[in-house]
C-alpha atoms as a PDB file:
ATOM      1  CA  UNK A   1     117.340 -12.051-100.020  1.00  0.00           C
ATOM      2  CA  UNK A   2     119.363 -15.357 -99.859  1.00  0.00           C
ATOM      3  CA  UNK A   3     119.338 -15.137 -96.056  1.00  0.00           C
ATOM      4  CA  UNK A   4     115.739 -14.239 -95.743  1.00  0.00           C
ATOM      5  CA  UNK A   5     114.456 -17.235 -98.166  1.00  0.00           C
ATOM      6  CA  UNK A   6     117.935 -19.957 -97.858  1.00  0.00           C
ATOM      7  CA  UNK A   7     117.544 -19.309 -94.358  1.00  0.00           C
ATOM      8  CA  UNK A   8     113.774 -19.966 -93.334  1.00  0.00           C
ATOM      9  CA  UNK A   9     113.063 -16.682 -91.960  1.00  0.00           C
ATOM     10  CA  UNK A  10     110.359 -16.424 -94.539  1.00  0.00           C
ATOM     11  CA  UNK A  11     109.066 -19.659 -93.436  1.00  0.00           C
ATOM     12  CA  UNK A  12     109.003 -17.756 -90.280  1.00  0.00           C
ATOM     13  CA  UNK A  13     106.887 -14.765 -91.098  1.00  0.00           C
ATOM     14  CA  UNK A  14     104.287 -17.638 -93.045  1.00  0.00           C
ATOM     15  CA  UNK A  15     104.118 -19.290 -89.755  1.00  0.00           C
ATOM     16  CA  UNK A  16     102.876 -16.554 -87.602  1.00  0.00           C
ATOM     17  CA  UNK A  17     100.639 -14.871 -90.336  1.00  0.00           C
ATOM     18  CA  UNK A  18      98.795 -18.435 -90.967  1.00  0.00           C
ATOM     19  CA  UNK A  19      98.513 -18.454 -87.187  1.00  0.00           C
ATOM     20  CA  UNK A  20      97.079 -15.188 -86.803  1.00  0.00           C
ATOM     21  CA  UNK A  21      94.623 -16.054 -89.881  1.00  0.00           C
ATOM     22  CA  UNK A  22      93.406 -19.561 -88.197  1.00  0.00           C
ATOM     23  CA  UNK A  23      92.868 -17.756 -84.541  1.00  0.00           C
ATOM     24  CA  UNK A  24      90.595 -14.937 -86.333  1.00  0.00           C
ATOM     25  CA  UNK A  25      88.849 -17.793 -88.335  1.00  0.00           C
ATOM     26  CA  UNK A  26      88.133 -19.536 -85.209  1.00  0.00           C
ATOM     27  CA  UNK A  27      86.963 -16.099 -83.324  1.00  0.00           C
ATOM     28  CA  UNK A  28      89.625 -16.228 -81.391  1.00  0.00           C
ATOM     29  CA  UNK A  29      91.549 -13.102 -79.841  1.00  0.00           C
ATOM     30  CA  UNK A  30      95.493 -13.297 -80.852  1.00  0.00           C
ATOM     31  CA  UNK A  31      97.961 -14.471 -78.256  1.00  0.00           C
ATOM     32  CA  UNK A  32     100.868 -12.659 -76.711  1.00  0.00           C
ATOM     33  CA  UNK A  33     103.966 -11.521 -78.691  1.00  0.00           C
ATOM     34  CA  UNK A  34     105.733 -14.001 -76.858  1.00  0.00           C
ATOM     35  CA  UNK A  35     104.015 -17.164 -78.536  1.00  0.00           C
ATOM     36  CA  UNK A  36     104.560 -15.786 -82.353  1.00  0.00           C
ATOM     37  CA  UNK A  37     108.083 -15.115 -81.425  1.00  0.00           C
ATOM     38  CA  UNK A  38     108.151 -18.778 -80.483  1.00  0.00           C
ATOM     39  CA  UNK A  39     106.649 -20.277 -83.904  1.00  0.00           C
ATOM     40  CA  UNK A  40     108.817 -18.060 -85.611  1.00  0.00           C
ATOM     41  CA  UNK A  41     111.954 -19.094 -84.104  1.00  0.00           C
ATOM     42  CA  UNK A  42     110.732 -22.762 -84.032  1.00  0.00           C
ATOM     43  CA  UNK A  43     109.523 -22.709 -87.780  1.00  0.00           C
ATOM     44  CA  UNK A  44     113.049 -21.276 -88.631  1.00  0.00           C
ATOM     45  CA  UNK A  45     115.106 -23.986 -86.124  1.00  0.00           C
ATOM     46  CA  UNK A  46     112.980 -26.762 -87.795  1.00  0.00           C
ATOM     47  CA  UNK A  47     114.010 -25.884 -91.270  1.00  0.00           C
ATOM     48  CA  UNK A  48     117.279 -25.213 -91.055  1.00  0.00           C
ATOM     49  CA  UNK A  49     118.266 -28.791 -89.003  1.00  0.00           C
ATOM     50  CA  UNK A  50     119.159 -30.971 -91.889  1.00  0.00           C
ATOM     51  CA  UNK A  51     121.807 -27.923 -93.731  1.00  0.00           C
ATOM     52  CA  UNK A  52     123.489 -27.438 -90.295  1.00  0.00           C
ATOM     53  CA  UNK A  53     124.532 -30.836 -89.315  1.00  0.00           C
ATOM     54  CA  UNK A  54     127.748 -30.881 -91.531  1.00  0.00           C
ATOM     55  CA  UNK A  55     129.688 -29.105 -93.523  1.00  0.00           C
ATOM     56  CA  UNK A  56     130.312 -31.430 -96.749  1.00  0.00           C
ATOM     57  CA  UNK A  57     127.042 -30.484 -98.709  1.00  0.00           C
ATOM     58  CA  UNK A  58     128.080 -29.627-101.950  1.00  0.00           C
ATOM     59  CA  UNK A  59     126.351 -30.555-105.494  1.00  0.00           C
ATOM     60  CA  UNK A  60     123.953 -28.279-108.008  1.00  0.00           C
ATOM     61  CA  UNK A  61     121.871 -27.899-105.474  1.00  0.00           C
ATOM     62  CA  UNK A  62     122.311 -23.576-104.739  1.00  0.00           C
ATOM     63  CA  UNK A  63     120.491 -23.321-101.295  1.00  0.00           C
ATOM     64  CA  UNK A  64     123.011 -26.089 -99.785  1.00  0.00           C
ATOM     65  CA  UNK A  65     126.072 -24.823-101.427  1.00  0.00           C
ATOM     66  CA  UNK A  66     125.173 -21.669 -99.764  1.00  0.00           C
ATOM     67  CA  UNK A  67     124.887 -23.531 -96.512  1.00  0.00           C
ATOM     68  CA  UNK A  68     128.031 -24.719 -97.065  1.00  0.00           C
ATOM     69  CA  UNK A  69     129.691 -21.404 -98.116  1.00  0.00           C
ATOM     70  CA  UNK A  70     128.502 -19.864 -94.564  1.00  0.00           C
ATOM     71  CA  UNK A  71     128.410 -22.855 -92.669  1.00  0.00           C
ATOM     72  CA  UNK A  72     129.700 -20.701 -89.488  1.00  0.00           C
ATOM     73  CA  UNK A  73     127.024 -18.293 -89.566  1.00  0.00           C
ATOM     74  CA  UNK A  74     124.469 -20.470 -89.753  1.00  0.00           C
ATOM     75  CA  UNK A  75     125.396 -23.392 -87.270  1.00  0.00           C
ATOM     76  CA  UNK A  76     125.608 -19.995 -84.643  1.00  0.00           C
ATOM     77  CA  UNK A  77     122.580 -18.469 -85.754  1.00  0.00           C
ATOM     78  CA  UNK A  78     120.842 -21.885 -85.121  1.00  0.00           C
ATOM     79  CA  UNK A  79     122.553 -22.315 -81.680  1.00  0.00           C
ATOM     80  CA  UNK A  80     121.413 -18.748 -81.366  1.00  0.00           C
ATOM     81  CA  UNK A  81     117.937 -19.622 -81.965  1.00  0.00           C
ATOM     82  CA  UNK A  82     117.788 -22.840 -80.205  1.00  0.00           C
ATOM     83  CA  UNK A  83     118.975 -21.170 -77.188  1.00  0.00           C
ATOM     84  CA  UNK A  84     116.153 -18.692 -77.385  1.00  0.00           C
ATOM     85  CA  UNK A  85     113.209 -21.282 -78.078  1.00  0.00           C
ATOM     86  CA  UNK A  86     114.872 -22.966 -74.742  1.00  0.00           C
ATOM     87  CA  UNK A  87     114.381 -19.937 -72.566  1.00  0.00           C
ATOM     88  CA  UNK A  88     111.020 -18.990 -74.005  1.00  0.00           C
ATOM     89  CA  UNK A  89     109.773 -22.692 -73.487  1.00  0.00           C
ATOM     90  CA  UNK A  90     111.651 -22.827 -69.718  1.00  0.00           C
ATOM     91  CA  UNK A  91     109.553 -19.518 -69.368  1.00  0.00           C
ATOM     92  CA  UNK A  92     106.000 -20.417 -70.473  1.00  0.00           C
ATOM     93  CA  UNK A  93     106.631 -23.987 -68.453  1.00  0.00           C
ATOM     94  CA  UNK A  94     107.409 -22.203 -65.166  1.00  0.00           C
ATOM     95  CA  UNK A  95     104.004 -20.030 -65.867  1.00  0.00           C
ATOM     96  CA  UNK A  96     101.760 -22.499 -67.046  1.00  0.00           C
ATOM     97  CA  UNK A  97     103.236 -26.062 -66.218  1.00  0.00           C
ATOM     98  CA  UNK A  98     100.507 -26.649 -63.622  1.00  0.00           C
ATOM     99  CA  UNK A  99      97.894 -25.836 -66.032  1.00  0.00           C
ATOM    100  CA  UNK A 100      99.444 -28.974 -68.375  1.00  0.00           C
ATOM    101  CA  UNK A 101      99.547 -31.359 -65.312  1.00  0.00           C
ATOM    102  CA  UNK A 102      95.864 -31.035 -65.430  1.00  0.00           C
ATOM    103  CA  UNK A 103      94.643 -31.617 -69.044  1.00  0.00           C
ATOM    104  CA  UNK A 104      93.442 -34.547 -70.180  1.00  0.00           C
ATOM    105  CA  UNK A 105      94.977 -37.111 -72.612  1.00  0.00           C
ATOM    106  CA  UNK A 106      92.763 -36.008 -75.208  1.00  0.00           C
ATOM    107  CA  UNK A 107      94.680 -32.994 -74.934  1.00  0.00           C
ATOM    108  CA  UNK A 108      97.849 -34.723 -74.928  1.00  0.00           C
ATOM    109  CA  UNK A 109      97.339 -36.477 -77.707  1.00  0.00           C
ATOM    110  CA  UNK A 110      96.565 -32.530 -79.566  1.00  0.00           C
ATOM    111  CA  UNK A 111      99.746 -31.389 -78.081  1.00  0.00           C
ATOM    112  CA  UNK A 112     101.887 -34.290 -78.967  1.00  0.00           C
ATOM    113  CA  UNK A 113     100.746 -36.040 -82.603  1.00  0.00           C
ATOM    114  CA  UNK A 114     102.128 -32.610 -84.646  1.00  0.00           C
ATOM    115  CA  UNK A 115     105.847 -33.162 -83.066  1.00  0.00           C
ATOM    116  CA  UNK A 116     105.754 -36.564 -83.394  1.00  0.00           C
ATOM    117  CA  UNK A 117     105.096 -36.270 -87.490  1.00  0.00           C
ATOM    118  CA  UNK A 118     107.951 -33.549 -87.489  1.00  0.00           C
ATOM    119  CA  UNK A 119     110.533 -35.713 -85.302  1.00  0.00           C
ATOM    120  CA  UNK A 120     109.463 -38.990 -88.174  1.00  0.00           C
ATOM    121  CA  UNK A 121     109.517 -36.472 -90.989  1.00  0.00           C
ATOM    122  CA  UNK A 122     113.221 -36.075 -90.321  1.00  0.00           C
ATOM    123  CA  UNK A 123     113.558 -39.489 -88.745  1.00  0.00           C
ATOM    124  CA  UNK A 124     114.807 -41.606 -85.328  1.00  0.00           C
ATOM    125  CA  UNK A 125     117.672 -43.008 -85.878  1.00  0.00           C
ATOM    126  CA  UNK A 126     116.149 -45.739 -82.664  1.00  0.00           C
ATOM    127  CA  UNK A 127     114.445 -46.740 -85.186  1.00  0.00           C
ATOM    128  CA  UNK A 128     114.966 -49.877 -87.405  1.00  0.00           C
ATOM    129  CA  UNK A 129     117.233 -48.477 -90.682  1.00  0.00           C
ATOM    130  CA  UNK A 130     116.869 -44.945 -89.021  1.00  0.00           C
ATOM    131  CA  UNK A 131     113.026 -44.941 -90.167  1.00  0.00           C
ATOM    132  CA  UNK A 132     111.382 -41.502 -91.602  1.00  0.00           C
ATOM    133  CA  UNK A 133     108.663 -40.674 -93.096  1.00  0.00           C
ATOM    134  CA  UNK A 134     110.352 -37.867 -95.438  1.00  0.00           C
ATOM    135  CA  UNK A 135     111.421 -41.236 -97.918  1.00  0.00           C
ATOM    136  CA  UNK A 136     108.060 -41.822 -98.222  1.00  0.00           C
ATOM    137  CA  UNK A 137     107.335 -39.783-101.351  1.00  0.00           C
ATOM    138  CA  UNK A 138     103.853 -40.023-101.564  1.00  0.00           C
ATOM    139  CA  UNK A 139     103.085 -39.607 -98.073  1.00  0.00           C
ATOM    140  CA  UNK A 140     105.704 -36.569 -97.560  1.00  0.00           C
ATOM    141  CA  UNK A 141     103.378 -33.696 -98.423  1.00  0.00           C
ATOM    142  CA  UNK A 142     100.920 -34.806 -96.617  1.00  0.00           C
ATOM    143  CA  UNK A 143     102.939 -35.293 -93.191  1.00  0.00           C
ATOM    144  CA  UNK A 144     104.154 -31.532 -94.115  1.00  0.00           C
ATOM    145  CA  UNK A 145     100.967 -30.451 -94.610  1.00  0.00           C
ATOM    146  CA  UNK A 146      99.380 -32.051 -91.331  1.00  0.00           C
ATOM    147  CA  UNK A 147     102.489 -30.652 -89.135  1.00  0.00           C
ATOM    148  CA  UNK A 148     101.702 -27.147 -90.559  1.00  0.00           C
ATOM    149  CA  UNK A 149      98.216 -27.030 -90.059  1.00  0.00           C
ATOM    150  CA  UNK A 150      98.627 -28.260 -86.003  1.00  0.00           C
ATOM    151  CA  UNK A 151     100.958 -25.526 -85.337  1.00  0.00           C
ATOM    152  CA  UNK A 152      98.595 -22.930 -87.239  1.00  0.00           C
ATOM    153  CA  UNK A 153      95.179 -24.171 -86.759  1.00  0.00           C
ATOM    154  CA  UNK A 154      95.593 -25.971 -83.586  1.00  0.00           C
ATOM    155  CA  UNK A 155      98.270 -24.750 -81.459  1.00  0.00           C
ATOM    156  CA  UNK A 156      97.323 -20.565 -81.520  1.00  0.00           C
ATOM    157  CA  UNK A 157      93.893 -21.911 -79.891  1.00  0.00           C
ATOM    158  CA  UNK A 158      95.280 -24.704 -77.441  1.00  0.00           C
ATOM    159  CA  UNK A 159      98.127 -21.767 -76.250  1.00  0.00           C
ATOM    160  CA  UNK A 160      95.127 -19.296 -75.474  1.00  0.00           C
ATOM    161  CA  UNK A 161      93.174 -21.881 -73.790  1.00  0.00           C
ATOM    162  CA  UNK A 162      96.240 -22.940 -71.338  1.00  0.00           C
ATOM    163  CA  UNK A 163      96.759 -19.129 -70.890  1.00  0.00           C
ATOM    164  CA  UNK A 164      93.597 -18.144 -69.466  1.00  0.00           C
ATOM    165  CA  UNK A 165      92.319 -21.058 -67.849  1.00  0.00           C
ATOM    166  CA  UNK A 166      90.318 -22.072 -70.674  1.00  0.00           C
ATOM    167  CA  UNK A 167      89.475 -25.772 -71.626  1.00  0.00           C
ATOM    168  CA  UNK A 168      90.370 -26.630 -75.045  1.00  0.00           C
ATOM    169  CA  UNK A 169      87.814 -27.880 -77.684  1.00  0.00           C
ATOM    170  CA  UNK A 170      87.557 -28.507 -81.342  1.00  0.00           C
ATOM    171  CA  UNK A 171      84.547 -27.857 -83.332  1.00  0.00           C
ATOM    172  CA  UNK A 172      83.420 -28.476 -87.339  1.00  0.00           C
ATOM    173  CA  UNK A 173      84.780 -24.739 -88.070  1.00  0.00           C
ATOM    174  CA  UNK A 174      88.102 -25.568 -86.334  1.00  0.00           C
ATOM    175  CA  UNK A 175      88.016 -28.872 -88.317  1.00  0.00           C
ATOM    176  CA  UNK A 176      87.323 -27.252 -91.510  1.00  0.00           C
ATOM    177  CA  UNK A 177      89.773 -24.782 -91.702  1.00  0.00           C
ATOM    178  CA  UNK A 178      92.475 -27.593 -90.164  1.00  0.00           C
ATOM    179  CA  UNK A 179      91.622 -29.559 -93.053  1.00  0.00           C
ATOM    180  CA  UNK A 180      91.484 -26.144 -95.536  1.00  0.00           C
ATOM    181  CA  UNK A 181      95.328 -25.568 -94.115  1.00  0.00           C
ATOM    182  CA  UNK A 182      96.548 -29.333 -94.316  1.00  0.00           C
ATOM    183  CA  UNK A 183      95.193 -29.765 -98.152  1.00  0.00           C
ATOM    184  CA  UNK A 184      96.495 -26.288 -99.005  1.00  0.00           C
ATOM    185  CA  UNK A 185     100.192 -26.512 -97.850  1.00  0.00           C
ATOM    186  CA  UNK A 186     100.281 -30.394 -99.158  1.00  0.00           C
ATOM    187  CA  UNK A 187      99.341 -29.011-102.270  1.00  0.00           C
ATOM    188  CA  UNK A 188     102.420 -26.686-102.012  1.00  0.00           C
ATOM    189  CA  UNK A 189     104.725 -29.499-100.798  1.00  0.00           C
ATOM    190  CA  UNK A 190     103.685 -31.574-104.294  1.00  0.00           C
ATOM    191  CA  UNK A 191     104.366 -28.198-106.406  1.00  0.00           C
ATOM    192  CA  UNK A 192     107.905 -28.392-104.433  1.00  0.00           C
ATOM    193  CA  UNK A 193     109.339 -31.724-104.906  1.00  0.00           C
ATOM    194  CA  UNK A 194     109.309 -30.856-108.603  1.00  0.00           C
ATOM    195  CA  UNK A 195     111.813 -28.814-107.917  1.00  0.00           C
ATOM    196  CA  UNK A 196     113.405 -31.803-106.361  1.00  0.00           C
ATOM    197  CA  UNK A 197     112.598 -34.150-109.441  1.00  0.00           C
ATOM    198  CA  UNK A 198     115.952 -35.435-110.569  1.00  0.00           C
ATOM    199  CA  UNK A 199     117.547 -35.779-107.111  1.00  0.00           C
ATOM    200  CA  UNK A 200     114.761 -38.249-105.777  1.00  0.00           C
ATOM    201  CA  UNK A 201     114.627 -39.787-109.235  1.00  0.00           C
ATOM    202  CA  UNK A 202     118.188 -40.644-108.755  1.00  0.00           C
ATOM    203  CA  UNK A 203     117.452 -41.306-105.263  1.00  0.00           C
ATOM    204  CA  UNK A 204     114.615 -43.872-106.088  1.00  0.00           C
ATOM    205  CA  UNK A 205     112.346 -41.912-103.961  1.00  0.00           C
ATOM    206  CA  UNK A 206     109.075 -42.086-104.879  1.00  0.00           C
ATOM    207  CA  UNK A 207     107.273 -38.602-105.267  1.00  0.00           C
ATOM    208  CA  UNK A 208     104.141 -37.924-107.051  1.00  0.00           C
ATOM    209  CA  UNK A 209     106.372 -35.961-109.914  1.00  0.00           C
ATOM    210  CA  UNK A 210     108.686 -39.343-110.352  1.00  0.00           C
ATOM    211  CA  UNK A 211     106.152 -41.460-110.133  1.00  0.00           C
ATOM    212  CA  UNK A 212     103.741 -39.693-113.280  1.00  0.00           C
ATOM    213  CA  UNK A 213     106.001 -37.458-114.143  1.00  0.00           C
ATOM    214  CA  UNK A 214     105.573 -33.603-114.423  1.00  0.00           C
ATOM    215  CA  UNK A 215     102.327 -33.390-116.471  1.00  0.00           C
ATOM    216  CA  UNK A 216     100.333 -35.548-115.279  1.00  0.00           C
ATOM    217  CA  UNK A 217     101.515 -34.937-111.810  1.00  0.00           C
ATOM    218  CA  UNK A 218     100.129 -31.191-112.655  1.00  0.00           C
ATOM    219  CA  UNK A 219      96.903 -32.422-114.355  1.00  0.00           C
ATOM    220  CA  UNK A 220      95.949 -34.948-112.592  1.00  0.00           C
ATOM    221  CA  UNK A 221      97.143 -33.993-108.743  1.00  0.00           C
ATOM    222  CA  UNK A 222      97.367 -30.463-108.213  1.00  0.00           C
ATOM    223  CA  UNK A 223      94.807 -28.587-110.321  1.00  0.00           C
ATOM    224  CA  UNK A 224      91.928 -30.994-109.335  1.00  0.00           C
ATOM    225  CA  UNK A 225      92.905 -30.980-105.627  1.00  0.00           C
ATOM    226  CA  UNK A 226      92.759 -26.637-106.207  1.00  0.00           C
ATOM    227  CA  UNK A 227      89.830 -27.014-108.023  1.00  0.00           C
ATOM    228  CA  UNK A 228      88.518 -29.230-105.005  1.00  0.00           C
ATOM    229  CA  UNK A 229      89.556 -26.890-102.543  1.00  0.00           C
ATOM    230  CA  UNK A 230      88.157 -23.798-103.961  1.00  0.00           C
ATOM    231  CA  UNK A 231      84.794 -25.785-104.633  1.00  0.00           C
ATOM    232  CA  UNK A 232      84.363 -26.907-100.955  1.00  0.00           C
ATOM    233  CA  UNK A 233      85.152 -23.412-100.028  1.00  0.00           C
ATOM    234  CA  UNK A 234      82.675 -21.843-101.883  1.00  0.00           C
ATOM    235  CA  UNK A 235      80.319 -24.491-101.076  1.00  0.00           C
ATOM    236  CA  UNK A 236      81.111 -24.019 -97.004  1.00  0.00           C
ATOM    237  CA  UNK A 237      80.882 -19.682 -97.335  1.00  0.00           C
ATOM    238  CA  UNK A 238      77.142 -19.503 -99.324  1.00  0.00           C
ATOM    239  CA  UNK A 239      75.874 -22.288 -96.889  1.00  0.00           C
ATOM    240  CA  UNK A 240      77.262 -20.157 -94.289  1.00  0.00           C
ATOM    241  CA  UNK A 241      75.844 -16.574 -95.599  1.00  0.00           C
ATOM    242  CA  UNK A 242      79.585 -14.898 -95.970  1.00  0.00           C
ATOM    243  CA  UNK A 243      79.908 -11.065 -96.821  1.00  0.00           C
ATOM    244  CA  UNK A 244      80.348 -11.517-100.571  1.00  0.00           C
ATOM    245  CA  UNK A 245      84.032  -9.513-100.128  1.00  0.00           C
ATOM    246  CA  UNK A 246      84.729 -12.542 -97.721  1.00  0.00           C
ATOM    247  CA  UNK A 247      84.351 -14.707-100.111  1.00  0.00           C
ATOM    248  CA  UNK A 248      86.413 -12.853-103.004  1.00  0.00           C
ATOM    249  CA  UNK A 249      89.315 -12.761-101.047  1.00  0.00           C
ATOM    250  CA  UNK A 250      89.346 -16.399 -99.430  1.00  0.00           C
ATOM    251  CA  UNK A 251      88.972 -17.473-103.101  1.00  0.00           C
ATOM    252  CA  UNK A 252      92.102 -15.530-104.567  1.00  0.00           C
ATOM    253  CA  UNK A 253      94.515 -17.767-102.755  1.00  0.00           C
ATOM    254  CA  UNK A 254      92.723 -21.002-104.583  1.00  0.00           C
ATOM    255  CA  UNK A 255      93.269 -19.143-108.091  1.00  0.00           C
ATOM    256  CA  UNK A 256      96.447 -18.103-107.413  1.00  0.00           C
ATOM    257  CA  UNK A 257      97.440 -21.458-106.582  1.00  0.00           C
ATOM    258  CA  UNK A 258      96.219 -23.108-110.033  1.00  0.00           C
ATOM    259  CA  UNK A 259      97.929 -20.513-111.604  1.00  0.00           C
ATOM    260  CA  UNK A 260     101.052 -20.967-109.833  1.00  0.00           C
ATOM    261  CA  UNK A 261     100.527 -24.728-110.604  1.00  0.00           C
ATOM    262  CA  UNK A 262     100.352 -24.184-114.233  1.00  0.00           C
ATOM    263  CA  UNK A 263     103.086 -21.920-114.239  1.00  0.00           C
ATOM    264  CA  UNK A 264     105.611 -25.527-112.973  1.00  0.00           C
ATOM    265  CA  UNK A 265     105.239 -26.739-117.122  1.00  0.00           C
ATOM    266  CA  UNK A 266     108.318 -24.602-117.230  1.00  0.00           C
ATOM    267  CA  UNK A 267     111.753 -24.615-115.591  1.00  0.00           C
ATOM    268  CA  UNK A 268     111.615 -22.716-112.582  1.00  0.00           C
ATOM    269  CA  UNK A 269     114.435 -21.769-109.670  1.00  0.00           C
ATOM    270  CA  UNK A 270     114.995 -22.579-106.210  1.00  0.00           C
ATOM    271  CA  UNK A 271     113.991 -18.574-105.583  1.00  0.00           C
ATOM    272  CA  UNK A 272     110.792 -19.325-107.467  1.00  0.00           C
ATOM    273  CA  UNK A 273     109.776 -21.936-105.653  1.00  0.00           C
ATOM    274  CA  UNK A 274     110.462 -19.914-102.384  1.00  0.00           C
ATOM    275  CA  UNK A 275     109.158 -16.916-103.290  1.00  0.00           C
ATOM    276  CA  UNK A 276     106.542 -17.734-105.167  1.00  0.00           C
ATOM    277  CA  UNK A 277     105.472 -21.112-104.794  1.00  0.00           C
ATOM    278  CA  UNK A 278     106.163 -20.140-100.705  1.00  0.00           C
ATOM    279  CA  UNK A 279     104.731 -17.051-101.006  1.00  0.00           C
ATOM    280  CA  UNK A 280     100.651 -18.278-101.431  1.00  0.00           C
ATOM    281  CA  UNK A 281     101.158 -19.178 -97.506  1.00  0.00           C
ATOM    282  CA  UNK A 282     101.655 -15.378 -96.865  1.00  0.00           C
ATOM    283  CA  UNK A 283      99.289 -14.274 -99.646  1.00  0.00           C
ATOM    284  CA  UNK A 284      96.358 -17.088 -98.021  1.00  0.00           C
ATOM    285  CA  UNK A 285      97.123 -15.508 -94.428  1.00  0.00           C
ATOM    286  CA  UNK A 286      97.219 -11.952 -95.821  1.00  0.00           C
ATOM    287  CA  UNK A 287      93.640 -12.507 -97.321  1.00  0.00           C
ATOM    288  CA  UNK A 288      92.181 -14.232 -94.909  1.00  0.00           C
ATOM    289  CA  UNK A 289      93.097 -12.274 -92.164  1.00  0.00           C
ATOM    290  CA  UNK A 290      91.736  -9.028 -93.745  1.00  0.00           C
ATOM    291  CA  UNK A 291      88.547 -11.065 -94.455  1.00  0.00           C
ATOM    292  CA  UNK A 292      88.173 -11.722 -91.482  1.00  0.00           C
ATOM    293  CA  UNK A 293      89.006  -7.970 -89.592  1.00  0.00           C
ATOM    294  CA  UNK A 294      86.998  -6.188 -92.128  1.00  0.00           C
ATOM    295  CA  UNK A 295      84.187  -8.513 -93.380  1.00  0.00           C
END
């Protein structure tokens, strides 16, 4: 279980299953097994970057004491991985490379702006004071939550596009459920830097939690932006006619993320914040996606 959740694999599986979700959203047919394999592996390489660089993490925090207690394993599993995202990137380039000669810079700009947040989320050292946006603690969720919902929303559609000889567009729907993603995963990222209170209080890093503290950071951030959400949703689906089942199941993601919210008045674990807190990605994509094939 500790390898599945400690190790991002689970972050994974959330990856492809929101990607799925956003392509059937957008009336789009999936892509080949080759591209999910590649956000999985990325998703997981991504995560696990900052735990792998050295050995000497050691503190009360479990999930890098485990890092540190199979250090080994890791560091090869990630050279293992990186390895594969370089051959299945090497492959796709040799296919398709021509096809990215030819797009615009509009379409540049698509491909490029959701790395470019990732590589600053984690910072450039080239940078004056090795700048990075993940010391930012009020913008952090939010540069989370935009990465996730390009490589869900955006890239699943772009890939297909380059694939078939298709040029790539954005419409309202595409920005609508782009924006649906971005505010639902920051939501998630605010839930999980109270996990991380003490540690960026100590750190003077200025989250939402250490800067209001836990209940108002509850009451006054993340059950009105849920409310928010699940209004606009509703609002979009009855303007839009949806099959009623549609909307039932779009919605229980929104509940289950004020009750999940509510549920951070207590103490909770690292595992419940992976599982659980983690686990509304899965549940969203899960919903959505039968929505979507059934209704």
């Amino acid at each position: 279980m500790k390898f599945i959740f400690y190790g991002n694999y689970f972050y994974g599986l959330c990856a492809v299953a929101l990607s799925i979700e956003a392509a059937l959203q957008q009336r789009y047919p999936l892509n080949d097994p080759w591209y999910y394999l590649f956000v999985f592996l990325l998703t997981i390489f991504y995560y696990m970057y900052p735990y792998v660089r050295k050995t000497t993490m050691t503190g009360r925090n479990p999930r890098s004491n485990w890092y540190t207690r199979y250090y080994s394993l890791m560091r090869t599993n990630q050279l293992a991985i990186g390895l594969a995202l370089a051959i299945l990137g090497t492959a796709f380039l040799l296919k398709f490379g021509k096809h990215l000669i030819t797009m615009s810079v509009s379409h540049w700009l698509w491909i490029l702006v959701f790395p470019l947040a990732g590589l600053l989320y984690y910072g450039v050292n080239l940078l004056p004071r090795g700048f990075n946006l993940r010391n930012r603690g009020w913008l952090k969720p939010f540069v989370i939550g935009f990465t996730w919902a390009g490589l869900v929303n955006i890239y699943p559609v772009m890939y297909y596009d380059i694939t078939h000889g298709l040029s790539f567009t954005t419409d309202l729907v595409s920005l609508f459920l782009f924006l649906k993603n971005f505010m639902f995963i920051s939501v998630l990222c605010i839930m999980f830097d109270i996990k991380d209170y003490s540690t960026d209080y100590i750190s003077s890093l200025r989250t939402f939690v250490v800067r209001l503290g836990l209940r108002k950071t509850i009451y006054s951030i993340l059950l009105p932006l849920s409310v928010i959400g699940l209004g606009t949703f509703v609002y979009y689906a009855v303007k839009n006619h949806f099959h009623p089942m549609k909307v039932v199941l779009n919605v229980i993601p929104f509940l289950l993320l004020l009750a999940v919210a509510y549920s951070l008045l207590k103490r909770r674990t690292i595992l419940y914040f992976l599982v659980v807190v983690d686990g509304l990605m899965l549940i969203k994509a899960i919903c959505g996606t039968i929505a979507m094939v059934y209704f």
